[in-house]
C-alpha atoms as a PDB file:
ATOM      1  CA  UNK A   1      -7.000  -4.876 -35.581  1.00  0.00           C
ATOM      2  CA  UNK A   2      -7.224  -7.691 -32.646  1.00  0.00           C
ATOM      3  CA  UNK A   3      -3.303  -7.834 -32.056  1.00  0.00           C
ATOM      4  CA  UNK A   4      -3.638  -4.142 -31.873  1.00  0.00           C
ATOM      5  CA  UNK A   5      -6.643  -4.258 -29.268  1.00  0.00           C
ATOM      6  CA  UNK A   6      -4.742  -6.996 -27.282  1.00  0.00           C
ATOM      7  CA  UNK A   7      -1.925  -4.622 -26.875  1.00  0.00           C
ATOM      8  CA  UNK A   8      -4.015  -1.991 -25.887  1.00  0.00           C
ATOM      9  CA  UNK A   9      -5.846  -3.627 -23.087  1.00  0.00           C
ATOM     10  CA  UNK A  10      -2.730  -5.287 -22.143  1.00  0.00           C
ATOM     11  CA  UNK A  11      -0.951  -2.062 -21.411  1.00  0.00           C
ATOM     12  CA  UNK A  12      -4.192  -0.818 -19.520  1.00  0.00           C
ATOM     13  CA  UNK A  13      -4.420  -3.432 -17.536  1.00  0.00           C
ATOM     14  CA  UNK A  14      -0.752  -3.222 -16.580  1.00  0.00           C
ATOM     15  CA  UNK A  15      -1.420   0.533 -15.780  1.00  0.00           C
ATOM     16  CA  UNK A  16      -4.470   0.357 -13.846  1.00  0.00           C
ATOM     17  CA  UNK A  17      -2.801  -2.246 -11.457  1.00  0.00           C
ATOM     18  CA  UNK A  18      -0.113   0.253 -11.382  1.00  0.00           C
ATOM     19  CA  UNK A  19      -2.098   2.900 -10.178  1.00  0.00           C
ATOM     20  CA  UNK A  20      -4.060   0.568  -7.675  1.00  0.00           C
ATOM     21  CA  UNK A  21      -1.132  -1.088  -6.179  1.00  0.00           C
ATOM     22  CA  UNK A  22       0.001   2.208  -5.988  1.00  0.00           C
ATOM     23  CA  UNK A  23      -2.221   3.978  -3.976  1.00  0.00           C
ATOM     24  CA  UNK A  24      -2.553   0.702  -1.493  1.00  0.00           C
ATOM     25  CA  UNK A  25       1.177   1.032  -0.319  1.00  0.00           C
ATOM     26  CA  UNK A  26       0.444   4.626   0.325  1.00  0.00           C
ATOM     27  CA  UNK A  27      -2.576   3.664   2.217  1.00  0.00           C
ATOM     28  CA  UNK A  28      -0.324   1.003   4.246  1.00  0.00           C
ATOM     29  CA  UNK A  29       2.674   3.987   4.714  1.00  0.00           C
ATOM     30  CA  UNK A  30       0.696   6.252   5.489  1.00  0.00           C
ATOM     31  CA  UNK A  31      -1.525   4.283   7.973  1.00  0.00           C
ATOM     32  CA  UNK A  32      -0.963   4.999  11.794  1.00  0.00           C
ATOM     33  CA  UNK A  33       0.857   2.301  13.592  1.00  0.00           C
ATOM     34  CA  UNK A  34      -0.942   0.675  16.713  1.00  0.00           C
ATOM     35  CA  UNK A  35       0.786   0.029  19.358  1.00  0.00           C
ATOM     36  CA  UNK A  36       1.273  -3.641  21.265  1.00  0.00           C
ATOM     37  CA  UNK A  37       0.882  -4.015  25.153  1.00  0.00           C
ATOM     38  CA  UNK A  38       4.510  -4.494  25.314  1.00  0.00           C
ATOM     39  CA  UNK A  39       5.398  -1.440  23.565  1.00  0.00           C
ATOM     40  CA  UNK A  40       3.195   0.403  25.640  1.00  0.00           C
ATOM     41  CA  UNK A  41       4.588  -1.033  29.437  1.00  0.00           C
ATOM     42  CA  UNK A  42       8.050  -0.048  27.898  1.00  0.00           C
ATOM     43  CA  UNK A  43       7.072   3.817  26.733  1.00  0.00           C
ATOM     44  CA  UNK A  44       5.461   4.286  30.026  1.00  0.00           C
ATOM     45  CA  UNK A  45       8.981   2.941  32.419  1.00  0.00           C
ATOM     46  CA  UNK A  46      10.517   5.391  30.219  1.00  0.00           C
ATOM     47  CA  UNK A  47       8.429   8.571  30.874  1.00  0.00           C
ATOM     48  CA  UNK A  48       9.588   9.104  35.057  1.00  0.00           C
END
């Protein structure tokens, strides 16, 4: 029964990371993006 067990928490674990890493790369797609300075001078010569 412990190789069994290993293999079974092994395959959680693998999962669960999964899941988490996941969700964080949604997080970071999802996020809005912020604007620099530079970006900003450059949007606002464009609007005339």
């Amino acid at each position: 029964m412990e190789i069994s067990n290993f293999w079974f928490y092994t395959i959680m674990i693998v999962v669960i990371l999964h899941v988490v890493v996941g969700f964080a790369y949604l997080l970071f797609k999802l996020s809005p993006k912020k604007k620099t300075k530079k970006e900003d001078e450059i949007a606002g010569k464009d609007n005339f």
